[in-house]
Each structure stands twice: as C-alpha cells, then as structure tokens.
N, C-alpha and C. Protein backbone atom coordinates (compact mmCIF):
# COMPACT_ATOMS: atom_id res chain seq x y z
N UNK A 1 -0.57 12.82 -12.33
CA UNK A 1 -0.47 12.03 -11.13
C UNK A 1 -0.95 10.62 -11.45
N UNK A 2 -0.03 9.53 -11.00
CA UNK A 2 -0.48 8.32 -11.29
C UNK A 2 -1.22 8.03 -10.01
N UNK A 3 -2.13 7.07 -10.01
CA UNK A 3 -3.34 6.37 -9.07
C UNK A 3 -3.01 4.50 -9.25
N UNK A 4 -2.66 4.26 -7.98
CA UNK A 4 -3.06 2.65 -8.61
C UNK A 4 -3.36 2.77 -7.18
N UNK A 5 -4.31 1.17 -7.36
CA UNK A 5 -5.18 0.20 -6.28
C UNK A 5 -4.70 -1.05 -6.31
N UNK A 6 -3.76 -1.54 -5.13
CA UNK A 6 -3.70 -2.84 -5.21
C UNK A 6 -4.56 -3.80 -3.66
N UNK A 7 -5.08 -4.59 -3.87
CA UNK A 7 -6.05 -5.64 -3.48
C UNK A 7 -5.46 -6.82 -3.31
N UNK A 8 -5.07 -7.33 -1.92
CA UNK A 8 -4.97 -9.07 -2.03
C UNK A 8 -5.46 -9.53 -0.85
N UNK A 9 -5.44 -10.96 -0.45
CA UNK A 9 -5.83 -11.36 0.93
C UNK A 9 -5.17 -12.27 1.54
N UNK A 10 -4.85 -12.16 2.01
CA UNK A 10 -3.78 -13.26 3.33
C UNK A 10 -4.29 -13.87 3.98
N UNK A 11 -3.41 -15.21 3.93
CA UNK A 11 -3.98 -16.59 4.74
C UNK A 11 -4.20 -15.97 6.24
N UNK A 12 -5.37 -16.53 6.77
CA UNK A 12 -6.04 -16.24 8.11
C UNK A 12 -5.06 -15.82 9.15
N UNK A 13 -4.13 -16.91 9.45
CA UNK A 13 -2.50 -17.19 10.29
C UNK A 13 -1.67 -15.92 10.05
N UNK A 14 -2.12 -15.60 9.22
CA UNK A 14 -0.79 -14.38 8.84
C UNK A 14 -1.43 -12.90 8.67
N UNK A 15 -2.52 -12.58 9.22
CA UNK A 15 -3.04 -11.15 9.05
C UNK A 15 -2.41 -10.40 9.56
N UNK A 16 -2.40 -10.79 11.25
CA UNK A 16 -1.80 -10.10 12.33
C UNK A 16 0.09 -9.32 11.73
N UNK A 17 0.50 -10.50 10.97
CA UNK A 17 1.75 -10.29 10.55
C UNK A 17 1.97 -9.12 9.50
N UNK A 18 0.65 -9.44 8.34
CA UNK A 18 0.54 -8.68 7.40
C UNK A 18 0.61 -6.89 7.91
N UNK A 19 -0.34 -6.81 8.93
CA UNK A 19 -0.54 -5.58 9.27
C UNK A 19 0.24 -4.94 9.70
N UNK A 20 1.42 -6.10 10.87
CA UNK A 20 2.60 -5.12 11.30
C UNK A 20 3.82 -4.65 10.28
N UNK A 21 3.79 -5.72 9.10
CA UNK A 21 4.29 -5.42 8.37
C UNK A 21 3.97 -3.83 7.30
N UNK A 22 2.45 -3.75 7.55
CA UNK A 22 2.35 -2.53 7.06
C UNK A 22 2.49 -1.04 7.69
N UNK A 23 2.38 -1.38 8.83
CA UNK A 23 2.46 -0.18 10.28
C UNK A 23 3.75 0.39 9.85
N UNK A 24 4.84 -0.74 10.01
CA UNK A 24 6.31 -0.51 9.78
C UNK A 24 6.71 0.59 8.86
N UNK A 25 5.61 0.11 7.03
CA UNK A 25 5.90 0.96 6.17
C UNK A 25 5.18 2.68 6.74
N UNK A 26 4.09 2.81 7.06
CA UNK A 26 3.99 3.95 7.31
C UNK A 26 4.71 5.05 8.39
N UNK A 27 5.78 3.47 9.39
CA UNK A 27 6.83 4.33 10.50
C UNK A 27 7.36 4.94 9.63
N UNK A 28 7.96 3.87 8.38
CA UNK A 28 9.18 5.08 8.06
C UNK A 28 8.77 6.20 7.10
N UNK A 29 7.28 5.93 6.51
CA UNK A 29 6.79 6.79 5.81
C UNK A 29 6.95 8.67 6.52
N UNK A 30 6.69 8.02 8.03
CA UNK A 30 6.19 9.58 8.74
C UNK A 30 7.94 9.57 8.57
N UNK A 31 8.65 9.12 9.05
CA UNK A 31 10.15 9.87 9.34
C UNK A 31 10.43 10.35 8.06
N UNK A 32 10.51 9.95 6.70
CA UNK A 32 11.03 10.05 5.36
C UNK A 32 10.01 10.96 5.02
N UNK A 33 8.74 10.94 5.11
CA UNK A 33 7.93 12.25 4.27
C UNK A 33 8.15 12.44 2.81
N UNK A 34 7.99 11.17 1.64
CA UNK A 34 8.31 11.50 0.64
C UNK A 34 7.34 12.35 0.21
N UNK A 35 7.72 13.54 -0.68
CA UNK A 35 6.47 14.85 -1.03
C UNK A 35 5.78 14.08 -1.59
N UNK A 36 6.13 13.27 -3.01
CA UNK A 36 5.72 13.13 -4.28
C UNK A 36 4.77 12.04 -3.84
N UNK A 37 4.43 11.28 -2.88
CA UNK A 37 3.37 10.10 -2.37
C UNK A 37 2.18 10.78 -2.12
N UNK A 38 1.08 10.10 -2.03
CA UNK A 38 0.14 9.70 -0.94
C UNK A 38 -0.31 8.04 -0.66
N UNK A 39 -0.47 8.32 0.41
CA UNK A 39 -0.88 6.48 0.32
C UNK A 39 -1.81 5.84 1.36
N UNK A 40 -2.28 4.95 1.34
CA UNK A 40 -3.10 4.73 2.32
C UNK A 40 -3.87 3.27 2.15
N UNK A 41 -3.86 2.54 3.09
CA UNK A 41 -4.08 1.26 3.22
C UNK A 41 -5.26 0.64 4.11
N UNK A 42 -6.15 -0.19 3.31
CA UNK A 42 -7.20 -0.59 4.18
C UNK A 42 -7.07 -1.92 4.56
N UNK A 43 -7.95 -2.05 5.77
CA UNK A 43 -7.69 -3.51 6.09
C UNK A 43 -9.69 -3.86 5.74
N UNK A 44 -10.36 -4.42 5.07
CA UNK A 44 -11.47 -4.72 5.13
C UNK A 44 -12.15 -5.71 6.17
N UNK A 45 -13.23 -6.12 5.71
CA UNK A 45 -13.94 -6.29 7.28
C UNK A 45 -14.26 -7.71 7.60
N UNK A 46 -13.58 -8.69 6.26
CA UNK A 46 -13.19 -9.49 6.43
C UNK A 46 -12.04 -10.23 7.35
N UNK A 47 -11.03 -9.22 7.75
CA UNK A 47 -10.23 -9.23 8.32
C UNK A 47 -8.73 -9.85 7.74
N UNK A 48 -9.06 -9.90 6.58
CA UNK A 48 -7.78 -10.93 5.72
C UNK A 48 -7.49 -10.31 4.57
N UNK A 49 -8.79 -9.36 3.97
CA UNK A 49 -8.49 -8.64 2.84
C UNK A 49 -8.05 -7.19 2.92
N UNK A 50 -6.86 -6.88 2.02
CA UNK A 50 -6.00 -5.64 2.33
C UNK A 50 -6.17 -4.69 1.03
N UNK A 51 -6.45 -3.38 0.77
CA UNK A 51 -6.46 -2.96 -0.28
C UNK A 51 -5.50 -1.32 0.17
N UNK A 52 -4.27 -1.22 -0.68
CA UNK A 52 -3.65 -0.18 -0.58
C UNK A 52 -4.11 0.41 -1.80
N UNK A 53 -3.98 2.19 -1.46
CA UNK A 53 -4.05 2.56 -2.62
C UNK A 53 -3.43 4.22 -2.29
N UNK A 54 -2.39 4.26 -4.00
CA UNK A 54 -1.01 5.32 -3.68
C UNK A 54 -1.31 6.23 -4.95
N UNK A 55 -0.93 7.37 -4.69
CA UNK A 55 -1.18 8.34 -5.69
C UNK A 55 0.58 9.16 -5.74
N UNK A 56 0.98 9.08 -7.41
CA UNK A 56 2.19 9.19 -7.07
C UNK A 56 2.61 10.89 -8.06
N UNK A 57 3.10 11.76 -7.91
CA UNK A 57 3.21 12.84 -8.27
C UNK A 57 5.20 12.81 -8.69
N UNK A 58 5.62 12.44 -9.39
CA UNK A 58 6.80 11.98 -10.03
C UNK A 58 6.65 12.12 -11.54
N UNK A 59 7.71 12.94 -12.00
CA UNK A 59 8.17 13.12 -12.93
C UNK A 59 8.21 11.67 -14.12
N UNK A 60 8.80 10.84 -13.55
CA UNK A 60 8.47 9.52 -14.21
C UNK A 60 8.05 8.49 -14.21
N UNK A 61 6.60 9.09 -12.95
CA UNK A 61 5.71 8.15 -12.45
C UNK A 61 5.90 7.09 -11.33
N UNK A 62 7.63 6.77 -11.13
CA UNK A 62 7.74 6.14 -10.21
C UNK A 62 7.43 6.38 -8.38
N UNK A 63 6.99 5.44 -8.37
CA UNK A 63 6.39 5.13 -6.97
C UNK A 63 7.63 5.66 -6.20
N UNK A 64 7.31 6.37 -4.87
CA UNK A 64 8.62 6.37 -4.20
C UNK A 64 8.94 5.27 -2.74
N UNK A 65 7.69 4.72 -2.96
CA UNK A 65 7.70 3.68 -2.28
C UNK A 65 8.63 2.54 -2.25
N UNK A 66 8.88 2.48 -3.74
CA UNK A 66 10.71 1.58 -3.77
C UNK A 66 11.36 2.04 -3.22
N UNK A 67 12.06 2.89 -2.82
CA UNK A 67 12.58 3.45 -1.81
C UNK A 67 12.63 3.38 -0.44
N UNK A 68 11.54 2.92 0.11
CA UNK A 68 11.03 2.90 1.55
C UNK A 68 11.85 1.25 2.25
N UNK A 69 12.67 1.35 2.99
CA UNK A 69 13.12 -0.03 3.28
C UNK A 69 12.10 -0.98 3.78
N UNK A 70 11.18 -0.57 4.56
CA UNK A 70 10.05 -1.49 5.16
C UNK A 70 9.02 -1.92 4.28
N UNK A 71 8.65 -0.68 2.88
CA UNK A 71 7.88 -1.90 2.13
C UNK A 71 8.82 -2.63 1.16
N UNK A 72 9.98 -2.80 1.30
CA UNK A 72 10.94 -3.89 0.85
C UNK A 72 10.29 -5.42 1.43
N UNK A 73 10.53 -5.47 2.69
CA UNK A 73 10.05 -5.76 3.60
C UNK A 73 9.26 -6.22 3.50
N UNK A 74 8.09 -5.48 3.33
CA UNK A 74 6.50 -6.25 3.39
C UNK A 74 6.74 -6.99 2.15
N UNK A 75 7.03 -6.54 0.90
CA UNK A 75 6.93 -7.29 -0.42
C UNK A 75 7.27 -8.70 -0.75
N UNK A 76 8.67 -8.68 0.23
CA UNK A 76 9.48 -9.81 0.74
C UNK A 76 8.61 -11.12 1.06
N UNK A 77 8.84 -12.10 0.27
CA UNK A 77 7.59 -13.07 0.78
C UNK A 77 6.08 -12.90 0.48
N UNK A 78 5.69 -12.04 -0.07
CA UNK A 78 4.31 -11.42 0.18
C UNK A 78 3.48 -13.01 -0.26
N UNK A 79 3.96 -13.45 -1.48
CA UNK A 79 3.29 -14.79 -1.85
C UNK A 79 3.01 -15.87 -0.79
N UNK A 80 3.99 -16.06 0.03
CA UNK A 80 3.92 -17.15 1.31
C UNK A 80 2.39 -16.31 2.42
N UNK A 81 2.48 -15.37 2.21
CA UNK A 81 1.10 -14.44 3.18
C UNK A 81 -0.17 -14.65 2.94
N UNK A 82 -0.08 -14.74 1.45
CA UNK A 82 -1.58 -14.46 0.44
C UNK A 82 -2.06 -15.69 0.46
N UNK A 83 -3.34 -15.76 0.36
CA UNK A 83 -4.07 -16.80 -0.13
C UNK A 83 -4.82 -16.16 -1.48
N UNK A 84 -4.78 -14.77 -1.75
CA UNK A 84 -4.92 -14.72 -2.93
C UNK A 84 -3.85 -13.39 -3.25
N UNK A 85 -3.10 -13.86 -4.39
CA UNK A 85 -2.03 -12.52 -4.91
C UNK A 85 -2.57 -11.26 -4.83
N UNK A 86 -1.50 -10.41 -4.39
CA UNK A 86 -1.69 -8.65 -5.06
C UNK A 86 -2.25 -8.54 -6.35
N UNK A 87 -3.10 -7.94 -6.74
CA UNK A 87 -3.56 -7.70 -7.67
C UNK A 87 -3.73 -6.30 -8.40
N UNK A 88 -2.79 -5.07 -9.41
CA UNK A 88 -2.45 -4.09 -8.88
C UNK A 88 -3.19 -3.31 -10.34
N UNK A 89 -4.01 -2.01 -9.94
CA UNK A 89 -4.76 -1.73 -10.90
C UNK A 89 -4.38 -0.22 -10.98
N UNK A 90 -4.20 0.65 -12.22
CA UNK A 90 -4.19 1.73 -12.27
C UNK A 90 -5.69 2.30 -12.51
N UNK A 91 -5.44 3.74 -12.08
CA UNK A 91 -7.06 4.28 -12.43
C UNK A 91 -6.96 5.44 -12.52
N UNK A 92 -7.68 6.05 -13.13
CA UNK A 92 -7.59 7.73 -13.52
C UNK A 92 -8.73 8.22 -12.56
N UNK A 93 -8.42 8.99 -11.72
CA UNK A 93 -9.24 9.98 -10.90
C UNK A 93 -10.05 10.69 -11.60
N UNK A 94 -11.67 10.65 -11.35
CA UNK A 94 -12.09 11.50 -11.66
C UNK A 94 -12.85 12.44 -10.59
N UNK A 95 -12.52 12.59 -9.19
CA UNK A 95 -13.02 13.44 -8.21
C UNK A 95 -12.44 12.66 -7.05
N UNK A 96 -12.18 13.43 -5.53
CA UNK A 96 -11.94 13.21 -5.06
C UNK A 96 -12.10 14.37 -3.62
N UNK A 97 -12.57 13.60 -2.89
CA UNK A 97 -12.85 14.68 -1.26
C UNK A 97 -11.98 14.19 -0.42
N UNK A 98 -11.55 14.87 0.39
CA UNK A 98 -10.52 14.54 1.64
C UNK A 98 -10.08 13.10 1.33
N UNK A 99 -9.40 13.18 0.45
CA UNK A 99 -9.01 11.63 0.18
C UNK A 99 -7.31 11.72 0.91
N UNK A 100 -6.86 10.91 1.70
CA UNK A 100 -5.89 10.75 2.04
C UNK A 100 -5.10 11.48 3.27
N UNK A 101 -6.36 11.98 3.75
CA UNK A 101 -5.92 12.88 4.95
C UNK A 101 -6.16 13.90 4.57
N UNK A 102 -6.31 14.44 3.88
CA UNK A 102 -6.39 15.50 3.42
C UNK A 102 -7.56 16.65 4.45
C-alpha cells in the first residue's frame, strides 16, 4: 500500500474556495466508492493550511484519484490558490488506529 502526505497553503482570499473545491472531491468520492483509496483531508487551524493524506491499495500504485473528475478540478489552477505549493511526500506506515474512518 502506498501512503503519501501532501501539505500546502492558500492565499487567505481563496480558502473558502479551496475547501469547496475539496467537498466536491469527496461528493464524488461517496458516489464512485473507489475500493483501492482511502483519503482524507485536513484543514489546520490556521485556516489556510491544507494537508491531504491518501493511502492507495493498486496494483501499480496508482492513485485512483486521477480518475475522480472534481479533483481534476481542484488541481486545476491549484498554483493561482497557494501562497505556498503542494508539497507531496511519501511515507511508509508504521502503525495505525482508526485511521480514516475506520
């Protein structure tokens, strides 16, 4: 199972935007139900900084999140949002409790 963490923060003006843009991805997440995902997105308490983070169970590691038309969407532009870029990190699990709904 691959693990990545991606981290960025969006100009002040554009949070509100950022977020609906992410709501969107999890609408179509619930209708589509890809098996091979988990995912889950924070908004921190800064109010500008966003950290997603997806755990992907695929044969060739790919995310099935390319797939999803709405995080097309969010990705779209993402640079005009940020005041600081996505920044996208893999990580190897080493434990994990009710992580993701679970």
């Amino acid at each position: 199972m691959k693990h990545v963490i991606v981290r960025y923060k969006v100009k002040p003006e554009r949070a509100a935007e950022n977020e609906e843009l992410v709501r969107a991805v999890y609408a179509e997440l619930h209708e589509t139900r890809p098996a091979a995902l988990r995912y889950a997105t924070f908004q921190l308490d800064d109010g500008v900084s966003f950290v997603h983070i997806s755990a992907t169970d695929t044969e060739d590691d790919r995310s099935p999140l390319s797939e999803v038309e709405a995080f097309r969407r969010f990705q779209e532009n993402i640079g005009d949002r940020c005041e600081e870029l996505p920044v996208v990190t893999s990580v190897r699990e080493i434990g994990s409790y009710r992580l993701f709904g679970d």
